[in-house]
N, C-alpha and C. Protein backbone atom coordinates (compact mmCIF):
# COMPACT_ATOMS: atom_id res chain seq x y z
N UNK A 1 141.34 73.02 106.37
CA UNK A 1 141.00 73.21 107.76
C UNK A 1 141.54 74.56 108.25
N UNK A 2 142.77 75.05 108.22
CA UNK A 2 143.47 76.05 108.21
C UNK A 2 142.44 77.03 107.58
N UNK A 3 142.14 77.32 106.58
CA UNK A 3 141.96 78.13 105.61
C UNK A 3 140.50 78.47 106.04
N UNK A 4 139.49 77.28 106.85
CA UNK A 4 137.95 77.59 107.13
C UNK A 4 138.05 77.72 108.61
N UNK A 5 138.70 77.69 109.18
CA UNK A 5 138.54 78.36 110.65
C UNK A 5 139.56 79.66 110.88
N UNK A 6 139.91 80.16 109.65
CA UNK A 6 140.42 81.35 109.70
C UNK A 6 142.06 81.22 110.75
N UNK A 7 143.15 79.84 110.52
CA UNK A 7 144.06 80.17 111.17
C UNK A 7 143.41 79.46 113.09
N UNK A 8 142.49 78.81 113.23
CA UNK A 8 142.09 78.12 113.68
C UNK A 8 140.89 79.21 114.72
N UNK A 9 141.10 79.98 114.70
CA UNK A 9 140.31 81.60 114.89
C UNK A 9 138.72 81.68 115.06
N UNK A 10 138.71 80.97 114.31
CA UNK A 10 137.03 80.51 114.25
C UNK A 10 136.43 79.35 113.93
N UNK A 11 135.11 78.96 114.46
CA UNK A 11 134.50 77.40 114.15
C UNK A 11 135.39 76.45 114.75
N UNK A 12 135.91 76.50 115.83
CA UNK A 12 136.35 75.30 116.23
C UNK A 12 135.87 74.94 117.29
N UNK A 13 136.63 73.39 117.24
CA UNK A 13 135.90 72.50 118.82
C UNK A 13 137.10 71.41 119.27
N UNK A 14 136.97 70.85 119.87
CA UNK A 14 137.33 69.63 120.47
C UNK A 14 137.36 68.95 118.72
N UNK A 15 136.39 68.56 118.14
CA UNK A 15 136.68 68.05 116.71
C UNK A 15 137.81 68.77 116.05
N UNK A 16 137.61 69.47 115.74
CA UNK A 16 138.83 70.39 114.77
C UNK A 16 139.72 70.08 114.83
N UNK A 17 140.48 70.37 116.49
CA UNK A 17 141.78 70.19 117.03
C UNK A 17 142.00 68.49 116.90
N UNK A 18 141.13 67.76 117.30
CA UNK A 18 141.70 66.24 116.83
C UNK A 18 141.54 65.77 115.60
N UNK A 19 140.94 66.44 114.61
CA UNK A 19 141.62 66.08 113.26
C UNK A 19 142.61 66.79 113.22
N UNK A 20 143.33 67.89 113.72
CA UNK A 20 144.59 68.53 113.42
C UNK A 20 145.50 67.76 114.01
N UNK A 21 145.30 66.86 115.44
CA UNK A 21 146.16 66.01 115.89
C UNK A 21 146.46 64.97 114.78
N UNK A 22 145.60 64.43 114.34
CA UNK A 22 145.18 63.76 113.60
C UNK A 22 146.14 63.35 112.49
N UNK A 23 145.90 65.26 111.34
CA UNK A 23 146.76 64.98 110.37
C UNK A 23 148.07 65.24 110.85
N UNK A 24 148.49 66.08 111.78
CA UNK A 24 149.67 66.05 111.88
C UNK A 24 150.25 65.24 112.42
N UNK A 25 150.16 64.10 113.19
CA UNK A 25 150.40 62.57 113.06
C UNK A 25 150.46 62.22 111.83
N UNK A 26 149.96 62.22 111.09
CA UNK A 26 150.10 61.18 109.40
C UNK A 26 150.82 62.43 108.63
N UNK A 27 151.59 63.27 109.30
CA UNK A 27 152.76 64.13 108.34
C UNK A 27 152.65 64.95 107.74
N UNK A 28 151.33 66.04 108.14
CA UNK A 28 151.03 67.02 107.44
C UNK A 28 152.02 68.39 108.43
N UNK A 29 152.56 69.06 107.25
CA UNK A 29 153.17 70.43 107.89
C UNK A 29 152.72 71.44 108.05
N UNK A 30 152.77 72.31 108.89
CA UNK A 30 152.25 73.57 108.81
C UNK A 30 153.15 74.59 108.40
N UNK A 31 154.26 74.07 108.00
CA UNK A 31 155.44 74.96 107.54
C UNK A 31 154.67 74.88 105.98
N UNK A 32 154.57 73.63 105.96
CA UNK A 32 154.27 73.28 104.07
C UNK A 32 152.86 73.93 104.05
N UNK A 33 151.78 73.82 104.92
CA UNK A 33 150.76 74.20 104.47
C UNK A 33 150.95 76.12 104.74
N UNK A 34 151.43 77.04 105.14
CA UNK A 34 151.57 78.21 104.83
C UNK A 34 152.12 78.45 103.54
N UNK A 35 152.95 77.60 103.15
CA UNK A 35 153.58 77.80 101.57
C UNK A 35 152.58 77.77 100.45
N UNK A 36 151.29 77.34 100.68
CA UNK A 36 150.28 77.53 99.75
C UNK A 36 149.21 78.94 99.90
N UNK A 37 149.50 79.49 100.84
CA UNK A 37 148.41 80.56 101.25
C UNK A 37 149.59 82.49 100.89
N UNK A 38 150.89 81.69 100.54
CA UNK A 38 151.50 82.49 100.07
C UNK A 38 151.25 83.28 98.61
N UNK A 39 151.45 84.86 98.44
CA UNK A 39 150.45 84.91 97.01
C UNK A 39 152.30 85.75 96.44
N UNK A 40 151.59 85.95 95.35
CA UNK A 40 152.92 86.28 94.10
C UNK A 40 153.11 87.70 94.39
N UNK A 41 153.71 88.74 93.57
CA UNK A 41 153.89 89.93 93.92
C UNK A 41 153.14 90.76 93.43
N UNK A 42 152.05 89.94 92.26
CA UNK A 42 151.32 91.05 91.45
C UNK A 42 150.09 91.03 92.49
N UNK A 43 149.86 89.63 93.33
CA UNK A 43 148.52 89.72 93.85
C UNK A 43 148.97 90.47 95.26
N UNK A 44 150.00 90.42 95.35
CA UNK A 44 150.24 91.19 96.34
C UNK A 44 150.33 92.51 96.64
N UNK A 45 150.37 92.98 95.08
CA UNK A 45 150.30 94.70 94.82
C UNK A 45 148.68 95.13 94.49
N UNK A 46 147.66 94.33 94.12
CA UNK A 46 146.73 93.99 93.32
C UNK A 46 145.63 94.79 94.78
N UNK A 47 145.84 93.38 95.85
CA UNK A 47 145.79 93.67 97.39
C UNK A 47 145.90 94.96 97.61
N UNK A 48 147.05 95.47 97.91
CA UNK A 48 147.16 96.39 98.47
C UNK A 48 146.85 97.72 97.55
N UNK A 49 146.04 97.73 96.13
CA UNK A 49 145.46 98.95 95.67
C UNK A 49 144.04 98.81 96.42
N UNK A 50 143.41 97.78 96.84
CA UNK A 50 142.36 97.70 97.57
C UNK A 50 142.40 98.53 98.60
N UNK A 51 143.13 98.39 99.74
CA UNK A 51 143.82 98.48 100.59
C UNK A 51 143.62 100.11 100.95
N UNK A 52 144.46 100.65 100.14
CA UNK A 52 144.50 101.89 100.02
C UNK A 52 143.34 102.94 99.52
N UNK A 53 142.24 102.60 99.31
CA UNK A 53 141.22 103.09 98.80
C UNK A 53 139.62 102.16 99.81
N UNK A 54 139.94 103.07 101.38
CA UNK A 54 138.64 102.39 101.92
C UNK A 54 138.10 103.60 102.61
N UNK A 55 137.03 103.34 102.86
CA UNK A 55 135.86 104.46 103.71
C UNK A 55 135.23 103.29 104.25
N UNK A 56 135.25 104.18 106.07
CA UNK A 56 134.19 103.75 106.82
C UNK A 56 132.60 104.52 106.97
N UNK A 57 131.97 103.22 106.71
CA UNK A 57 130.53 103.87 106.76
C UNK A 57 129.93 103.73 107.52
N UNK A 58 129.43 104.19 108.30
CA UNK A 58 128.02 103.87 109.58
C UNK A 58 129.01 103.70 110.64
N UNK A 59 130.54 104.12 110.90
CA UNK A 59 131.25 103.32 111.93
C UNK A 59 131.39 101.86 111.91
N UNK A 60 131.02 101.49 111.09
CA UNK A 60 131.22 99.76 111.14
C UNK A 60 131.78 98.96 110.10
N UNK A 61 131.48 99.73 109.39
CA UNK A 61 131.43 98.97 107.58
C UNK A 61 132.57 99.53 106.86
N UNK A 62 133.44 98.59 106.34
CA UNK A 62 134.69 99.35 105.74
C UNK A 62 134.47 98.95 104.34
N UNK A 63 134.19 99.81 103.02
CA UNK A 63 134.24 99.56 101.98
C UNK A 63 135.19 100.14 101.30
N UNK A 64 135.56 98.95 100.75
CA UNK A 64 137.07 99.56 99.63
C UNK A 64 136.59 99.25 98.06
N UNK A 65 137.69 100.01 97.11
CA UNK A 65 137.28 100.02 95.52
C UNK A 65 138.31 100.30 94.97
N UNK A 66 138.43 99.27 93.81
CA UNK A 66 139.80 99.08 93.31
C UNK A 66 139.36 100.32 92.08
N UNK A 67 140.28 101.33 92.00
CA UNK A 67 140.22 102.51 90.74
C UNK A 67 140.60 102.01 89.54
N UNK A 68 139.83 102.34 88.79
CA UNK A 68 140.11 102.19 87.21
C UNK A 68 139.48 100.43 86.74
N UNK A 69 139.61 100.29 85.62
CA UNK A 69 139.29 98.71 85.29
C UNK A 69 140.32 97.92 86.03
N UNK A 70 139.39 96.92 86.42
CA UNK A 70 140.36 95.37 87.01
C UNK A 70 139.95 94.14 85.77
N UNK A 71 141.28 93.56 86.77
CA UNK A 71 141.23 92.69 85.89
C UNK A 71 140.35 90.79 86.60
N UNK A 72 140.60 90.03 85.83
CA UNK A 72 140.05 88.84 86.58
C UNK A 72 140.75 87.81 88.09
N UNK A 73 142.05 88.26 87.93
CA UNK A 73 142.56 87.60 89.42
C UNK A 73 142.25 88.68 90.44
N UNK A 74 141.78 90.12 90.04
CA UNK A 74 141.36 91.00 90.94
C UNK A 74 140.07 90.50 91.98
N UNK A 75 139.56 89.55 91.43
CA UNK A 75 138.21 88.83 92.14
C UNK A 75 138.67 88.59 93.43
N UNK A 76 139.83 88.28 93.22
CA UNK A 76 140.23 87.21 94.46
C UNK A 76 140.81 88.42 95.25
N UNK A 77 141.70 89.07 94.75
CA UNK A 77 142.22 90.28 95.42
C UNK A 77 141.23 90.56 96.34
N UNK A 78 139.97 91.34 95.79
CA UNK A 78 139.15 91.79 96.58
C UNK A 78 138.60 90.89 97.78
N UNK A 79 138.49 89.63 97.28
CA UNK A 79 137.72 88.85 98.55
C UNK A 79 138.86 88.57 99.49
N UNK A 80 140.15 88.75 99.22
CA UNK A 80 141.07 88.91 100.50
C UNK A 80 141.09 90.08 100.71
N UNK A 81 140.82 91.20 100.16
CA UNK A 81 140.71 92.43 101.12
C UNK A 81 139.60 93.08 101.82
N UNK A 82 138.56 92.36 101.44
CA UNK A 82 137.44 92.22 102.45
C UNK A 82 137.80 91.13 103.68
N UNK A 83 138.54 90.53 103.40
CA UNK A 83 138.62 89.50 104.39
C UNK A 83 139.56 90.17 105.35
N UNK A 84 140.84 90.80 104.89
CA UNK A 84 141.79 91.74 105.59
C UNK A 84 141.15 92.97 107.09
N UNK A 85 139.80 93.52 106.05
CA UNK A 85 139.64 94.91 106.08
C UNK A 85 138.75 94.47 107.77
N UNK A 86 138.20 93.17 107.97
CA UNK A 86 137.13 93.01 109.25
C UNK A 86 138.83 92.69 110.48
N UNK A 87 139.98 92.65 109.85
CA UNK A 87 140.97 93.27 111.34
C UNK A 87 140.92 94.36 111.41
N UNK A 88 140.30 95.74 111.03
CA UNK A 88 140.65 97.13 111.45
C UNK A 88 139.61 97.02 112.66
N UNK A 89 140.29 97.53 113.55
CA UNK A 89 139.32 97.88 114.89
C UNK A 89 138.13 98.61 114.98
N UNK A 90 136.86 97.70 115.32
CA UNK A 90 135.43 98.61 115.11
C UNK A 90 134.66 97.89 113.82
N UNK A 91 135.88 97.58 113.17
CA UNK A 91 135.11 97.19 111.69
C UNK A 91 134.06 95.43 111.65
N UNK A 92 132.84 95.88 111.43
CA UNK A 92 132.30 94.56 111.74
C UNK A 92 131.53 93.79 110.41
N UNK A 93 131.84 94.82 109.41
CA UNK A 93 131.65 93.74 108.25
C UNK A 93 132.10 95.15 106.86
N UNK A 94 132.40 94.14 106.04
CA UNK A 94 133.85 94.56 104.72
C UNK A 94 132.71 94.51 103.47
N UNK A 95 133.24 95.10 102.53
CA UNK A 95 133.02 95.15 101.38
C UNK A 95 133.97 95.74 100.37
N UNK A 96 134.28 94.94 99.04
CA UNK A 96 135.13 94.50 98.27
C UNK A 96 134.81 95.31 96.89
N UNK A 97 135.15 96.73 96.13
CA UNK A 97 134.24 96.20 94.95
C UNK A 97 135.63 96.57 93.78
N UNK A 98 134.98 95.86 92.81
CA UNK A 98 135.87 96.27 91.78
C UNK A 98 135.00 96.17 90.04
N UNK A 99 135.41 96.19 89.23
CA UNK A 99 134.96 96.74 87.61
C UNK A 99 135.22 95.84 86.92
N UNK A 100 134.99 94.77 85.90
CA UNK A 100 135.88 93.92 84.92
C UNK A 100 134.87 94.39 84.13
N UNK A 101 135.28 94.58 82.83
CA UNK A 101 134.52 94.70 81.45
C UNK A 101 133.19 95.51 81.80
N UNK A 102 132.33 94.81 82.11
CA UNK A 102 131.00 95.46 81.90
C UNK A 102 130.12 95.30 83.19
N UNK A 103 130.73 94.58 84.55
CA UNK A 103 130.30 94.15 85.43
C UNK A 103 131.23 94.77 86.43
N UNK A 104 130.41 95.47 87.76
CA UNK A 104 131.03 95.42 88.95
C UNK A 104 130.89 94.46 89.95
N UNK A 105 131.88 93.59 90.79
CA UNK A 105 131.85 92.91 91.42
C UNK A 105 132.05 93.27 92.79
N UNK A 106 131.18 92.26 94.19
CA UNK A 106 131.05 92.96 95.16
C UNK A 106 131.82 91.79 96.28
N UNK A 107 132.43 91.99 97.01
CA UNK A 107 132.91 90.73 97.85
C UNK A 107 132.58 90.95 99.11
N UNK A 108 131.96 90.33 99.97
CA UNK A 108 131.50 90.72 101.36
C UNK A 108 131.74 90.01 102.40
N UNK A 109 132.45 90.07 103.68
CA UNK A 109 132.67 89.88 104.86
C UNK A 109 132.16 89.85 106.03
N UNK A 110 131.69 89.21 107.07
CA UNK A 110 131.44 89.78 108.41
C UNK A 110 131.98 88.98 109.47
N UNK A 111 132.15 89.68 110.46
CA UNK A 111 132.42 88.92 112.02
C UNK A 111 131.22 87.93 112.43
N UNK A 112 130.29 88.32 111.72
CA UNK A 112 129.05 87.57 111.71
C UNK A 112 127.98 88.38 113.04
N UNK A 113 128.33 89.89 112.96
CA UNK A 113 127.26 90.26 113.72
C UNK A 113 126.38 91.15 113.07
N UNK A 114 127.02 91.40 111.40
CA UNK A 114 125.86 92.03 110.46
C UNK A 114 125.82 90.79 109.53
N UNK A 115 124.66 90.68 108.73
CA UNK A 115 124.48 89.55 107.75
C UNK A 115 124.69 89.92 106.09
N UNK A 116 125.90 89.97 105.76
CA UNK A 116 126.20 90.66 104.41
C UNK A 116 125.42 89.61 103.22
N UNK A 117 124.95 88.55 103.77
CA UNK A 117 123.87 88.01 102.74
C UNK A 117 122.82 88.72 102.55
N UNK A 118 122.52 88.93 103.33
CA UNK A 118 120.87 89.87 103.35
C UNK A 118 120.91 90.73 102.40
N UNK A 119 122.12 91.87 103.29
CA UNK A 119 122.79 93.14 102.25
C UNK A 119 122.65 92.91 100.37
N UNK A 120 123.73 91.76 100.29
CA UNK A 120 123.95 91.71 99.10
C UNK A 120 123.00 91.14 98.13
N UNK A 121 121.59 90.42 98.57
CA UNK A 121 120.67 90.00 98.17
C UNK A 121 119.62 90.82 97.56
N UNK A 122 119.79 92.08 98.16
CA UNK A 122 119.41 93.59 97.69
C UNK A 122 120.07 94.15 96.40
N UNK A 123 121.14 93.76 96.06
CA UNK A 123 121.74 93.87 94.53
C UNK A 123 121.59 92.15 94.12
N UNK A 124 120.89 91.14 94.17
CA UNK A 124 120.71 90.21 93.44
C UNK A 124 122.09 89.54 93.62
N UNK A 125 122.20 89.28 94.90
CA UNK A 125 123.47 88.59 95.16
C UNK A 125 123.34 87.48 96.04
N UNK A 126 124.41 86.64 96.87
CA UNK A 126 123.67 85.59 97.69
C UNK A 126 125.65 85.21 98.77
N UNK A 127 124.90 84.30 99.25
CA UNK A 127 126.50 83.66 99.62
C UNK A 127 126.03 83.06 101.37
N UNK A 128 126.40 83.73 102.39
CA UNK A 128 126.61 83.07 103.27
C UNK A 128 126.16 84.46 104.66
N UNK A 129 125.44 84.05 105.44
CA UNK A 129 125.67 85.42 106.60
C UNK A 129 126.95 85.89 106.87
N UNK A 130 128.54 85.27 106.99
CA UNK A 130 129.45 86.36 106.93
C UNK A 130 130.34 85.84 105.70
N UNK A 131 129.68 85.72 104.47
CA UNK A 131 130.56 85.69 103.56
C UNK A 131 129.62 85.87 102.04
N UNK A 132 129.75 87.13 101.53
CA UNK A 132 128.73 86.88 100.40
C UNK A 132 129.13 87.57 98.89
N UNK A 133 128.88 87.58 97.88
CA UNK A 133 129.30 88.21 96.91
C UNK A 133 127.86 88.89 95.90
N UNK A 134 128.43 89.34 95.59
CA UNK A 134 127.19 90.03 94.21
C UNK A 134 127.75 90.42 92.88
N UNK A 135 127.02 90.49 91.70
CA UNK A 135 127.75 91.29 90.55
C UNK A 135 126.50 92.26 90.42
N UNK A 136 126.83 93.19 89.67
CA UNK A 136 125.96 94.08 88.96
C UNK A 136 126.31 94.66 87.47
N UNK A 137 125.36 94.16 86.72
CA UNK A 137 126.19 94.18 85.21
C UNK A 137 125.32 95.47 84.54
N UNK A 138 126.09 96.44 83.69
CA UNK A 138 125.56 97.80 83.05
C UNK A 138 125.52 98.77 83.55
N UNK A 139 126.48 98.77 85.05
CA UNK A 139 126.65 99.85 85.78
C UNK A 139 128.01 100.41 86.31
N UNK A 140 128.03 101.60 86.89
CA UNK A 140 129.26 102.13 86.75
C UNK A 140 129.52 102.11 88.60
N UNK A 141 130.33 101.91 89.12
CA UNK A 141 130.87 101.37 90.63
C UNK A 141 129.89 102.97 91.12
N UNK A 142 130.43 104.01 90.93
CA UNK A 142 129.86 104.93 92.20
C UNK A 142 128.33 104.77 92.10
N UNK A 143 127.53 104.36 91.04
CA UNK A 143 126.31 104.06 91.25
C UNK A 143 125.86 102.56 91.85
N UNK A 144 126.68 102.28 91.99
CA UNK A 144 126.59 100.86 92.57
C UNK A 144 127.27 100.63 94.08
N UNK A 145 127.89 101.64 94.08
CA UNK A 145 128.20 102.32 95.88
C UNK A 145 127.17 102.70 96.08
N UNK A 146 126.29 103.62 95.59
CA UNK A 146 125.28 104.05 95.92
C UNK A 146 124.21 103.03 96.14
N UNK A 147 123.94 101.86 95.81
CA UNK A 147 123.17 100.82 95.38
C UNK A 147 123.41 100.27 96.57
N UNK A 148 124.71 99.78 97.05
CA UNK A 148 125.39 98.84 98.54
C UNK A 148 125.09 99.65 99.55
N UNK A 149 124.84 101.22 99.49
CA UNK A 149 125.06 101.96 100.94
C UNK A 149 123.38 101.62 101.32
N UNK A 150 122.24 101.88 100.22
CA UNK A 150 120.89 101.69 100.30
C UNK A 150 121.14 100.39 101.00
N UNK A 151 121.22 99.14 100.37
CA UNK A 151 121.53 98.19 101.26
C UNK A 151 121.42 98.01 102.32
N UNK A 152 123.19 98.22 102.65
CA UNK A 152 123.35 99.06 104.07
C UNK A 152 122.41 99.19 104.67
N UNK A 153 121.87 100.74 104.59
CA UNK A 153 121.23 101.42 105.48
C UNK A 153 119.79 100.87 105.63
N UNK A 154 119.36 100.19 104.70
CA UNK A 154 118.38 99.36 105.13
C UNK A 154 118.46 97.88 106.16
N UNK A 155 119.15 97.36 105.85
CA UNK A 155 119.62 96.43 106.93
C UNK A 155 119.83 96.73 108.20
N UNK A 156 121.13 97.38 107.65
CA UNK A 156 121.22 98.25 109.09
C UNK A 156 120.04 99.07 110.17
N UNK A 157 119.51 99.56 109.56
CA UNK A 157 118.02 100.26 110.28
C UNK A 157 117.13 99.52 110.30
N UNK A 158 116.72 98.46 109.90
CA UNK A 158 115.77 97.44 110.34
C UNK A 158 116.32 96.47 112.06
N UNK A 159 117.92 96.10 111.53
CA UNK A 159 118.43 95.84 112.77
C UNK A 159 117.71 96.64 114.25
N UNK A 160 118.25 98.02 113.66
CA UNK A 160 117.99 99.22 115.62
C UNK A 160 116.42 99.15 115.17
N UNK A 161 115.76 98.82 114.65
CA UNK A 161 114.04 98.79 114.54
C UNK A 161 113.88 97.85 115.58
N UNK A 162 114.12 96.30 115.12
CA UNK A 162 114.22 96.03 116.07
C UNK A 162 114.64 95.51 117.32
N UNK A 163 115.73 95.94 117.21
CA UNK A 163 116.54 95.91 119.33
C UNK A 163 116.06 97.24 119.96
């Protein structure tokens, strides 16, 4: 519950909050439940190479890219630093990418006022209007930046087409 309303942040109602009455009547902690959303020090360094490697595009779109080969808990890295990257102010939807073996992977975010499904469906990807992922296998990330910005800018410009 915590974890899908983002810290209670989003998707909630009158329901939500009385199953939270709910469990925390029958002894659930919120001391104990932060102790699971806690990460180790490698994912915590893992994170923050994301972190440090972002460009804003169009004013809205913050895409970051982990340098050099990653590895496989890097998956997750990235989809928390897309998830991180929609708190920078202005920023209204994230993108995640990183390299394993022979595949680049894409992790995508939104506040839900751009539809990063759409986006990522354009590299043969799928997921959710503000939550989506893609791979692209036999390619090298800056051509596959290049691949997400097309995206982008198609989405994006169909949007001001039409409003």
């Amino acid at each position: 519950m915590v974890l899908d309303t983002k810290q209670f942040s989003r998707n909630t109602g009158v329901r939500t909050f009385s199953a939270a009455l709910y469990l925390r009547g029958e002894g659930a902690s919120p001391a104990e439940i932060g102790n699971y959303f806690k990460s180790s020090l490698s994912d915590f360094t893992s994170e923050a190479r994301f972190e440090s490697n972002v460009i804003i595009y169009r004013d809205v779109i913050a895409i970051s890219m982990l340098e050099g080969e990653a590895s496989t808990p890097d998956k997750i890295s990235a989809s928390k630093a897309a998830d991180r990257l929609l708190g920078v102010d202005g920023v209204l939807a994230s993108f995640a990418l990183c390299k394993i073996d022979n595949t680049v992977y894409i992790s995508a975010r939104s506040h839900g006022t751009v539809n990063v499904q759409l986006i990522l469906e354009k590299l043969n990807g799928g997921g959710h209007f503000d939550a989506a992922g893609a791979q692209v296998s036999d390619d090298s990330v800056s051509r596959v930046l290049t691949l997400l910005r097309q995206a982008i800018d198609e989405h994006l410009d169909s949007i001001e087409k039409k409003g």
